[in-house]
PDB file of N, CA and C in Angstrom:
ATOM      1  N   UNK A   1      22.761 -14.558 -35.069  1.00  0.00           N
ATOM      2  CA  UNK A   1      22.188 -15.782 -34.598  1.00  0.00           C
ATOM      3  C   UNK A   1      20.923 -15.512 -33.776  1.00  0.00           C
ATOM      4  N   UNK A   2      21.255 -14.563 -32.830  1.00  0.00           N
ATOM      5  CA  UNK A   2      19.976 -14.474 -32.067  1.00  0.00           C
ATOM      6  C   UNK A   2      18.703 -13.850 -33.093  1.00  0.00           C
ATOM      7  N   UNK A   3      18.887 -13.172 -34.030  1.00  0.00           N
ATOM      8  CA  UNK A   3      17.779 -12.728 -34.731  1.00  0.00           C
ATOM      9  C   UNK A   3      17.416 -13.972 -35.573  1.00  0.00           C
ATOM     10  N   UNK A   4      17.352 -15.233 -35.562  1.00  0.00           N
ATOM     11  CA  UNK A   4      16.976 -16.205 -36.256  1.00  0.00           C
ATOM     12  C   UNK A   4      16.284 -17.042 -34.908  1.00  0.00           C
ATOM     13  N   UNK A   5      15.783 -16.742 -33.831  1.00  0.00           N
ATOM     14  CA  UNK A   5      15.591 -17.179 -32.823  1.00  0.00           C
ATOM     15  C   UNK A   5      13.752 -16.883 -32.755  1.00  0.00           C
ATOM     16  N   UNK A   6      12.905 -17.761 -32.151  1.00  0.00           N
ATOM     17  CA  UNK A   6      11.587 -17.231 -32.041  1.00  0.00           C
ATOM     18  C   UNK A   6      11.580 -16.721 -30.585  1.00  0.00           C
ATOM     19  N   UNK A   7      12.430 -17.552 -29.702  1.00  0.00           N
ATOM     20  CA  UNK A   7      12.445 -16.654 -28.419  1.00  0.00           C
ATOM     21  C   UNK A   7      13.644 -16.098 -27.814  1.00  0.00           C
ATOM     22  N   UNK A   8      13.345 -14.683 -27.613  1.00  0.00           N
ATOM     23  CA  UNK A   8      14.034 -14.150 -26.695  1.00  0.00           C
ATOM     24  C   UNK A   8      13.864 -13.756 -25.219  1.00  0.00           C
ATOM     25  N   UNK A   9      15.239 -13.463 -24.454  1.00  0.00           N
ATOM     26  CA  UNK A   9      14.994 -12.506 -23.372  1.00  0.00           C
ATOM     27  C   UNK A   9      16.540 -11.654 -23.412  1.00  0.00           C
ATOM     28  N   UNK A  10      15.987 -10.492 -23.458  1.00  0.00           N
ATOM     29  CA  UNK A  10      16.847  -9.692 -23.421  1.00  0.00           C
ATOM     30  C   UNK A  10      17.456  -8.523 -22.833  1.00  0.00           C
ATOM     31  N   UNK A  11      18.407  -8.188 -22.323  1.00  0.00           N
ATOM     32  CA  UNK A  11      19.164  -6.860 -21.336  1.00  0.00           C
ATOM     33  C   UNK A  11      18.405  -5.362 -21.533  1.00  0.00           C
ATOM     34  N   UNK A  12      18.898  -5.312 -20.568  1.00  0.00           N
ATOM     35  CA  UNK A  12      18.481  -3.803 -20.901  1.00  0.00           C
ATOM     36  C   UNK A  12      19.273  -2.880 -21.635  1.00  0.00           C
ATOM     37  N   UNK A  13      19.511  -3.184 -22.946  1.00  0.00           N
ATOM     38  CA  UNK A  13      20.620  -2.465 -23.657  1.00  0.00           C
ATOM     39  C   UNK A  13      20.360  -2.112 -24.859  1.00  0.00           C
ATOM     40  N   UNK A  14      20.373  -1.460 -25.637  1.00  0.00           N
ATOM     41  CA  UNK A  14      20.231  -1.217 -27.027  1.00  0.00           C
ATOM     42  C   UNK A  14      20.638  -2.225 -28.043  1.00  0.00           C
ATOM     43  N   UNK A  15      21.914  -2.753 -28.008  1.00  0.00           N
ATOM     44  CA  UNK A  15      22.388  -3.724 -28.349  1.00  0.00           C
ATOM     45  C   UNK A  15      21.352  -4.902 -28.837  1.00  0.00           C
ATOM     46  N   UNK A  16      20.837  -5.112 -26.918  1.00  0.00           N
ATOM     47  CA  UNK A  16      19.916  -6.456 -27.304  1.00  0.00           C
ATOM     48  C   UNK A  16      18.416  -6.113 -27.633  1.00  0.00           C
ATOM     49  N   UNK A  17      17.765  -5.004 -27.393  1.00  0.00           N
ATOM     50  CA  UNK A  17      16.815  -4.505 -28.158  1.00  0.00           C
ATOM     51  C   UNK A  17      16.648  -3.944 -29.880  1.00  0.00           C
ATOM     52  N   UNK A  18      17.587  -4.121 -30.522  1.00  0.00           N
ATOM     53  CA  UNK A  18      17.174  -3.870 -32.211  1.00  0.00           C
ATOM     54  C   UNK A  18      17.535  -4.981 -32.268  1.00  0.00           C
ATOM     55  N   UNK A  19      18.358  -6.100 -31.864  1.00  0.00           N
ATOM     56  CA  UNK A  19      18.460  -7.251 -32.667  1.00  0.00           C
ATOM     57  C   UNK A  19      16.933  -8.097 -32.677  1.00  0.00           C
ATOM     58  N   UNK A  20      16.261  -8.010 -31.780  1.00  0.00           N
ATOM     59  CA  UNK A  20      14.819  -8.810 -31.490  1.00  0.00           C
ATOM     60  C   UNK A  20      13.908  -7.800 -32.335  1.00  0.00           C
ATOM     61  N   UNK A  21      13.967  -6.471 -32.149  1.00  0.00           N
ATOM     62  CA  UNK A  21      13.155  -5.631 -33.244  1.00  0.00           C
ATOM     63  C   UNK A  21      13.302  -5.572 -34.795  1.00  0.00           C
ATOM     64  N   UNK A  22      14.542  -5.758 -34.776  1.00  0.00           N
ATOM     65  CA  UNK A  22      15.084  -6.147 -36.344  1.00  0.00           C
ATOM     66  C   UNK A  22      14.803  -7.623 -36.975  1.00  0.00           C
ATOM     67  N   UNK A  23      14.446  -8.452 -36.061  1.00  0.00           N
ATOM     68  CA  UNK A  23      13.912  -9.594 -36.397  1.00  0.00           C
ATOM     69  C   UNK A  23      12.793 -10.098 -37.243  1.00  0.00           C
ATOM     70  N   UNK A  24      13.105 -10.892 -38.276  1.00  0.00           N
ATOM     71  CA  UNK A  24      12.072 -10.308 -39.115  1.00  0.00           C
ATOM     72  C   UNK A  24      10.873 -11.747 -38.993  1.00  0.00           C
ATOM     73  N   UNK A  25      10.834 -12.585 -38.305  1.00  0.00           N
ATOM     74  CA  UNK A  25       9.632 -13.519 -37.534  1.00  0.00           C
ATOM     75  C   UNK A  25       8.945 -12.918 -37.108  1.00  0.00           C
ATOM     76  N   UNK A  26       7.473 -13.033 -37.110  1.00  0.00           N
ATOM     77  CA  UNK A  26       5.784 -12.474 -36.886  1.00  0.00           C
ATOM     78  C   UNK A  26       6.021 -13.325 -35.359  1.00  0.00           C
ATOM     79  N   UNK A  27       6.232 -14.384 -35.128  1.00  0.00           N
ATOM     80  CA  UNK A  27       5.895 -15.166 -34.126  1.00  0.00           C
ATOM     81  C   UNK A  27       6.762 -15.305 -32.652  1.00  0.00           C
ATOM     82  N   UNK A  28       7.630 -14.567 -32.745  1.00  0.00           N
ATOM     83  CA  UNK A  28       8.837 -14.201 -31.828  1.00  0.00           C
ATOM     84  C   UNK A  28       8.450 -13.847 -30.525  1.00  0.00           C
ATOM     85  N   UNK A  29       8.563 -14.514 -29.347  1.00  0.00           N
ATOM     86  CA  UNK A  29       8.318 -14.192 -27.930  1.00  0.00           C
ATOM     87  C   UNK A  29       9.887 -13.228 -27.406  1.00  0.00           C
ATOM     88  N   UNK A  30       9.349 -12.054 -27.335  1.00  0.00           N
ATOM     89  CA  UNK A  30      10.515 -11.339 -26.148  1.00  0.00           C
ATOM     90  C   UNK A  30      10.192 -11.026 -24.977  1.00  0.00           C
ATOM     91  N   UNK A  31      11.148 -11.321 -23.528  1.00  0.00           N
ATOM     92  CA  UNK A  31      10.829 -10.865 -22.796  1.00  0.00           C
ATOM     93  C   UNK A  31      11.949  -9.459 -22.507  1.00  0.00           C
ATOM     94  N   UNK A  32      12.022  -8.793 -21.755  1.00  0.00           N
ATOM     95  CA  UNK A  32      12.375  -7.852 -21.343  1.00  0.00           C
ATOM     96  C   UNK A  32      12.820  -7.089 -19.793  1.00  0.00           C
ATOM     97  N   UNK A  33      13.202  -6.542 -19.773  1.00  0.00           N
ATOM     98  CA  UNK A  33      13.675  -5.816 -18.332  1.00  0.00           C
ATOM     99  C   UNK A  33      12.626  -4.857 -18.337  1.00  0.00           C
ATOM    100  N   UNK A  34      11.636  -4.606 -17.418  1.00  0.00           N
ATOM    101  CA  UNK A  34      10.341  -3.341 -17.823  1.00  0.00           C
ATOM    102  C   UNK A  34      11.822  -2.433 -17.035  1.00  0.00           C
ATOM    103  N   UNK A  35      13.035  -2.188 -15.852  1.00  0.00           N
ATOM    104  CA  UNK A  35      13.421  -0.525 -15.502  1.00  0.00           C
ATOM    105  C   UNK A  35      14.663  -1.002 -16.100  1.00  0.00           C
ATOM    106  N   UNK A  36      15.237  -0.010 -16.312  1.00  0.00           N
ATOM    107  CA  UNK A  36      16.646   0.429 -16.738  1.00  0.00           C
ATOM    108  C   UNK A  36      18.032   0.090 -15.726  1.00  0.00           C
ATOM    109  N   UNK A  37      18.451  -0.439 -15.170  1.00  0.00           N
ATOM    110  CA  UNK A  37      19.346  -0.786 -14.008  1.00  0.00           C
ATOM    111  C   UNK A  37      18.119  -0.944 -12.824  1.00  0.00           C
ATOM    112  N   UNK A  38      17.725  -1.530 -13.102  1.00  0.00           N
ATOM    113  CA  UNK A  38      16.831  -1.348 -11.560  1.00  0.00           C
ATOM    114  C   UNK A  38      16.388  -0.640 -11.242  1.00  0.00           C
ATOM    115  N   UNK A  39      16.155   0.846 -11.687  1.00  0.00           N
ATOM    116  CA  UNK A  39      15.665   1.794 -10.944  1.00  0.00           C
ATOM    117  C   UNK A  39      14.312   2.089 -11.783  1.00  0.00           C
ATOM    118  N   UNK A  40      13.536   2.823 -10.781  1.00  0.00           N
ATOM    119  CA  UNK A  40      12.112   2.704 -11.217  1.00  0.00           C
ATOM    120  C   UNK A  40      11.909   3.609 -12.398  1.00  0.00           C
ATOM    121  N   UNK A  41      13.100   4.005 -13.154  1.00  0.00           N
ATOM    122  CA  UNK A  41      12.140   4.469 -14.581  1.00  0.00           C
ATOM    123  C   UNK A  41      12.107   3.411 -15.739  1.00  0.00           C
ATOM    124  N   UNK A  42      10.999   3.616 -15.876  1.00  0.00           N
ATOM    125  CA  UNK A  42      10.458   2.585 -16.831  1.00  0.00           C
ATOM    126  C   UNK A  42      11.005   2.850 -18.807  1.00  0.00           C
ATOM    127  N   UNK A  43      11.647   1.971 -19.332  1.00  0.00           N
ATOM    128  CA  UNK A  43      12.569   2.530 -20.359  1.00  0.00           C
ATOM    129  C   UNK A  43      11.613   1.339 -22.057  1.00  0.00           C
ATOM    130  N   UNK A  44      11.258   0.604 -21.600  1.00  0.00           N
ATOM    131  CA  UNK A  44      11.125  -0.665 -22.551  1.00  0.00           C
ATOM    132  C   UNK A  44       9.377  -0.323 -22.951  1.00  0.00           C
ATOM    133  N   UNK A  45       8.481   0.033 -22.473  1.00  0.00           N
ATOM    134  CA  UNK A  45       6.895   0.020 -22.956  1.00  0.00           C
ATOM    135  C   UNK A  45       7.108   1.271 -23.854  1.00  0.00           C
ATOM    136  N   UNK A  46       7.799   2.358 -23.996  1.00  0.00           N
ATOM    137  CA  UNK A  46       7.826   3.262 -24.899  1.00  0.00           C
ATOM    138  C   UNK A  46       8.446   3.182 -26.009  1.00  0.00           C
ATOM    139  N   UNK A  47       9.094   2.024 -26.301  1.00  0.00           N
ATOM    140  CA  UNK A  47       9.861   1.574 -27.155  1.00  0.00           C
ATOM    141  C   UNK A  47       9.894   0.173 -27.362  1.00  0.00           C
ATOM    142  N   UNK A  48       9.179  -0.498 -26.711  1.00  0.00           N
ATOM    143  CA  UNK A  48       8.675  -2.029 -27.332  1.00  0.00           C
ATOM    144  C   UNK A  48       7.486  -2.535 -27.996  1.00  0.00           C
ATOM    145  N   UNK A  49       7.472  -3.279 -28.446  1.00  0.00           N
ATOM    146  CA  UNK A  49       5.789  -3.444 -28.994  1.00  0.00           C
ATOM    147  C   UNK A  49       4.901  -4.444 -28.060  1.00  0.00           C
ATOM    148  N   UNK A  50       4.101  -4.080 -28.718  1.00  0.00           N
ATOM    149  CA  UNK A  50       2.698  -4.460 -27.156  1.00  0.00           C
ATOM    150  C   UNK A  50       2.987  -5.964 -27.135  1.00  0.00           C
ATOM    151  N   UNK A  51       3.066  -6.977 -27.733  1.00  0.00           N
ATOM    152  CA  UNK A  51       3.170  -8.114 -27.760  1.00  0.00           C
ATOM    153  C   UNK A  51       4.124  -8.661 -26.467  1.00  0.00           C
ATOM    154  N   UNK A  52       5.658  -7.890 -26.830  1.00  0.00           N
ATOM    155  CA  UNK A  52       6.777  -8.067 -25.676  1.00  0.00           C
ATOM    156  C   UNK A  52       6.373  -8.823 -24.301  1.00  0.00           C
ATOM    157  N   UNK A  53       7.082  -9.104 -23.978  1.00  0.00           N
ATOM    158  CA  UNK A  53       6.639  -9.600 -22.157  1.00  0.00           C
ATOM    159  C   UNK A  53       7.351  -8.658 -21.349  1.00  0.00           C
ATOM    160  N   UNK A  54       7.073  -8.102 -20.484  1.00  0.00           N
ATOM    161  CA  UNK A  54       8.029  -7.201 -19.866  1.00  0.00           C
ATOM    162  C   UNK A  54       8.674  -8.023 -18.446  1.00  0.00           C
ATOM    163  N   UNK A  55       9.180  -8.140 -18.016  1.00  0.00           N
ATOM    164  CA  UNK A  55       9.922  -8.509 -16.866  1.00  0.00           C
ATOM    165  C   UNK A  55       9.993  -7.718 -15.822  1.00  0.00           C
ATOM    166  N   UNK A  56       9.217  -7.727 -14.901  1.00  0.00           N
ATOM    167  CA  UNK A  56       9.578  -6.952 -13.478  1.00  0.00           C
ATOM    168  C   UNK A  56      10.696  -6.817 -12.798  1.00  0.00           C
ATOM    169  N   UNK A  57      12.353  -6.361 -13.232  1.00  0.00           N
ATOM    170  CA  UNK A  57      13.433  -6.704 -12.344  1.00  0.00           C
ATOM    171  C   UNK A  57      13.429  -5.563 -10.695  1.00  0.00           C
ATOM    172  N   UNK A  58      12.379  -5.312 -10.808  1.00  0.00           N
ATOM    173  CA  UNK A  58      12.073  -4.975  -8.768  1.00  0.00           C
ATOM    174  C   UNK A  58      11.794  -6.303  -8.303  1.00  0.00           C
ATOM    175  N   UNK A  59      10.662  -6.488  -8.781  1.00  0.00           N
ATOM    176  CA  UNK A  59       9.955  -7.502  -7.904  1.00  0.00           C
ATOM    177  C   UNK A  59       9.929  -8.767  -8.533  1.00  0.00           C
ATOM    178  N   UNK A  60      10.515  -8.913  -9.701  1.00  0.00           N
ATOM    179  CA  UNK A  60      10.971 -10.501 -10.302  1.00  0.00           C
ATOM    180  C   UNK A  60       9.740 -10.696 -10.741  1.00  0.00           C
ATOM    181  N   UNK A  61       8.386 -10.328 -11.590  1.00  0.00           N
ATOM    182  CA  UNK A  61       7.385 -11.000 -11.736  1.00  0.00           C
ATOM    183  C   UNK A  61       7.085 -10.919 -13.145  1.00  0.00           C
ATOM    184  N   UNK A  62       6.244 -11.315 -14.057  1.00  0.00           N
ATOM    185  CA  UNK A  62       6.295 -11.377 -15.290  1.00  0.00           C
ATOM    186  C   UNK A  62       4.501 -10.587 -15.913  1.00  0.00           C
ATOM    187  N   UNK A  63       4.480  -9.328 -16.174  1.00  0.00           N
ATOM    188  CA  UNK A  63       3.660  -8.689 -16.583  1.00  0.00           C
ATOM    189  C   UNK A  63       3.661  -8.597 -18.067  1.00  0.00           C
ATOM    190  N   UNK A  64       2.309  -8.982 -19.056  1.00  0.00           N
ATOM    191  CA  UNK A  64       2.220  -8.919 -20.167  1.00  0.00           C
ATOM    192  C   UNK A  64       1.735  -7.088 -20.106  1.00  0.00           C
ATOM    193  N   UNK A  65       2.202  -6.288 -21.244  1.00  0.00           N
ATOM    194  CA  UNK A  65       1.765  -4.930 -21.590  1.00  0.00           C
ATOM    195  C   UNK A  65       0.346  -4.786 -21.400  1.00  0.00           C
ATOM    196  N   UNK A  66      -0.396  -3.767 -21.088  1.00  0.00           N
ATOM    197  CA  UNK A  66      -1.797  -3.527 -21.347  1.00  0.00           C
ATOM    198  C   UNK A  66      -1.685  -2.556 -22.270  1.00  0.00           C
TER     199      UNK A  66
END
């Protein structure tokens, strides 16, 4: 179901990252968790595509990729 969706936001989990990558819509908004449990390593820009929204869960703020 969720891969028939144009928008997502999704966990920091594997789980919910191939279902939005496996998605086969051009037009699909994801946002994302940019650290891994909260902690400052950064897990989602090395493995998302530039489009993604990343989600700041330190500081709650909403950064598009550069």
């Amino acid at each position: 179901m969720i891969s028939k969706c144009k928008r997502a936001v999704i966990a920091s989990s594997s789980f919910s990252h191939w279902i939005v990558w496996l998605t086969d819509r051009a037009d699909k908004i994801v946002l994302y968790p940019r650290y891994h449990n909260r902690q400052e390593k950064s897990w989602g820009e090395m493995s998302s595509p530039k489009h993604w929204i990343a989600l700041d869960n330190l500081t709650y703020s909403l950064t598009p990729q550069a």
